[in-house]
Protein backbone atom coordinates (compact mmCIF):
# COMPACT_ATOMS: atom_id res chain seq x y z
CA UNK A 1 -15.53 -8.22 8.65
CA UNK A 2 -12.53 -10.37 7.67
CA UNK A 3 -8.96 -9.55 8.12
CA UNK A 4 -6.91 -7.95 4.81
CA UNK A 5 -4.89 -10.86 3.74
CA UNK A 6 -1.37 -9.76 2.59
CA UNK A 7 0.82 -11.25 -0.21
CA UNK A 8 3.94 -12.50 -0.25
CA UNK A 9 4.95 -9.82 -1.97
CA UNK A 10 3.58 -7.45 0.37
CA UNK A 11 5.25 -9.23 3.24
CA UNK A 12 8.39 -9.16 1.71
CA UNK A 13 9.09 -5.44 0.90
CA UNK A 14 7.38 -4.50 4.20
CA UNK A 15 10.07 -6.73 5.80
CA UNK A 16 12.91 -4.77 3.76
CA UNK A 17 11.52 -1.74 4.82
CA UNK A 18 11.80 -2.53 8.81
CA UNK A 19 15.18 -3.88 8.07
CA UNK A 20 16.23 -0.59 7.48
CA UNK A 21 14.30 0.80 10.07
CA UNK A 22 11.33 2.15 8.85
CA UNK A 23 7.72 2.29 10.66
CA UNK A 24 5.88 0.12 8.36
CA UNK A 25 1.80 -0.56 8.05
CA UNK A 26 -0.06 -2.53 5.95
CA UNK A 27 -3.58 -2.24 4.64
CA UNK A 28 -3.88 1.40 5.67
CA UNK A 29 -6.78 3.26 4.21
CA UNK A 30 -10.42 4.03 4.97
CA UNK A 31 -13.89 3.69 2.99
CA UNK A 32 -12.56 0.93 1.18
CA UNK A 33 -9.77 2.41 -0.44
CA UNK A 34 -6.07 0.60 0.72
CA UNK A 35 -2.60 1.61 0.31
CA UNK A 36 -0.61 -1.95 0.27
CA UNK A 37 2.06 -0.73 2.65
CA UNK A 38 2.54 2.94 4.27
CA UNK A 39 5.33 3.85 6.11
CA UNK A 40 5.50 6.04 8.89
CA UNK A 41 6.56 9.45 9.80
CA UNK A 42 9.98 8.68 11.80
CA UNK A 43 9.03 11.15 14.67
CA UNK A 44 5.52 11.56 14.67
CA UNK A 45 4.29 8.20 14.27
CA UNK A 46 0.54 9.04 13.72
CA UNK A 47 1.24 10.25 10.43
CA UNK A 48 2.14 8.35 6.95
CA UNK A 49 5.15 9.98 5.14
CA UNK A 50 4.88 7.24 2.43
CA UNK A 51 2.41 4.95 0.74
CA UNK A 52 3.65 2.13 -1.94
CA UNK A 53 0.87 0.17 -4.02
CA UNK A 54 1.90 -3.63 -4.91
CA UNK A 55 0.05 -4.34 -7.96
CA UNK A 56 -0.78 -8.06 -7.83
CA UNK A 57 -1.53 -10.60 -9.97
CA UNK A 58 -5.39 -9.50 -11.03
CA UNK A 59 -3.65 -5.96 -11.74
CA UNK A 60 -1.34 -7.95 -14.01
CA UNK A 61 -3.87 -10.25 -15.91
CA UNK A 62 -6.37 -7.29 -16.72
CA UNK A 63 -6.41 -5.75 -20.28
CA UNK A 64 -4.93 -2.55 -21.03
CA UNK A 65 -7.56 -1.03 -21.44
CA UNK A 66 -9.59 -2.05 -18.04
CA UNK A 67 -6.70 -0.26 -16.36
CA UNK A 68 -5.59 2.89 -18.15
CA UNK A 69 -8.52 4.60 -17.65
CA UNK A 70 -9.04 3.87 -13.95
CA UNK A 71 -7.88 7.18 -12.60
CA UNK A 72 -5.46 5.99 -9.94
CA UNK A 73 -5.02 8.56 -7.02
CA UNK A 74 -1.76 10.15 -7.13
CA UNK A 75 -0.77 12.41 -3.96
CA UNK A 76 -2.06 12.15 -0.24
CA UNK A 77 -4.41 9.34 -0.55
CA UNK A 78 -3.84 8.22 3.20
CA UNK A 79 -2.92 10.92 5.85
């Protein structure tokens, strides 16, 4: 199994995050499914209050419709 490789991007806004203090993970997920960064629960540090999605650059280059119907999760994908 190789190691999730993070972008720039990724990197970046995680950085921003923990500058401001926050508990932040990248990669988090199971079964295959990742959230690009998830940030902590201040207090009980177990659990994910938030979970941000970088679209990269494959997001970006795919046609419209390759992506509109691809049923993104919305709510508690990680817990």
């Amino acid at each position: 199994m190789t190691l999730p490789r993070y972008s720039a991007f990724e990197t970046s806004v995680a950085g921003a995050l923990r500058a401001l203090g926050h508990n932040v993970a990248l990669q988090v997920g199971v079964a295959g499914y990742r959230i690009d960064l998830a940030v902590r629960h201040p207090e009980e540090t177990e659990r994910f209050v938030l979970g941000i999605e970088c679209d990269g650059a494959t997001y970006h280059r795919a046609s419209a419709g390759s992506w509109l119907g691809c049923g993104r999760r919305t709510g508690s994908a990680i817990q």
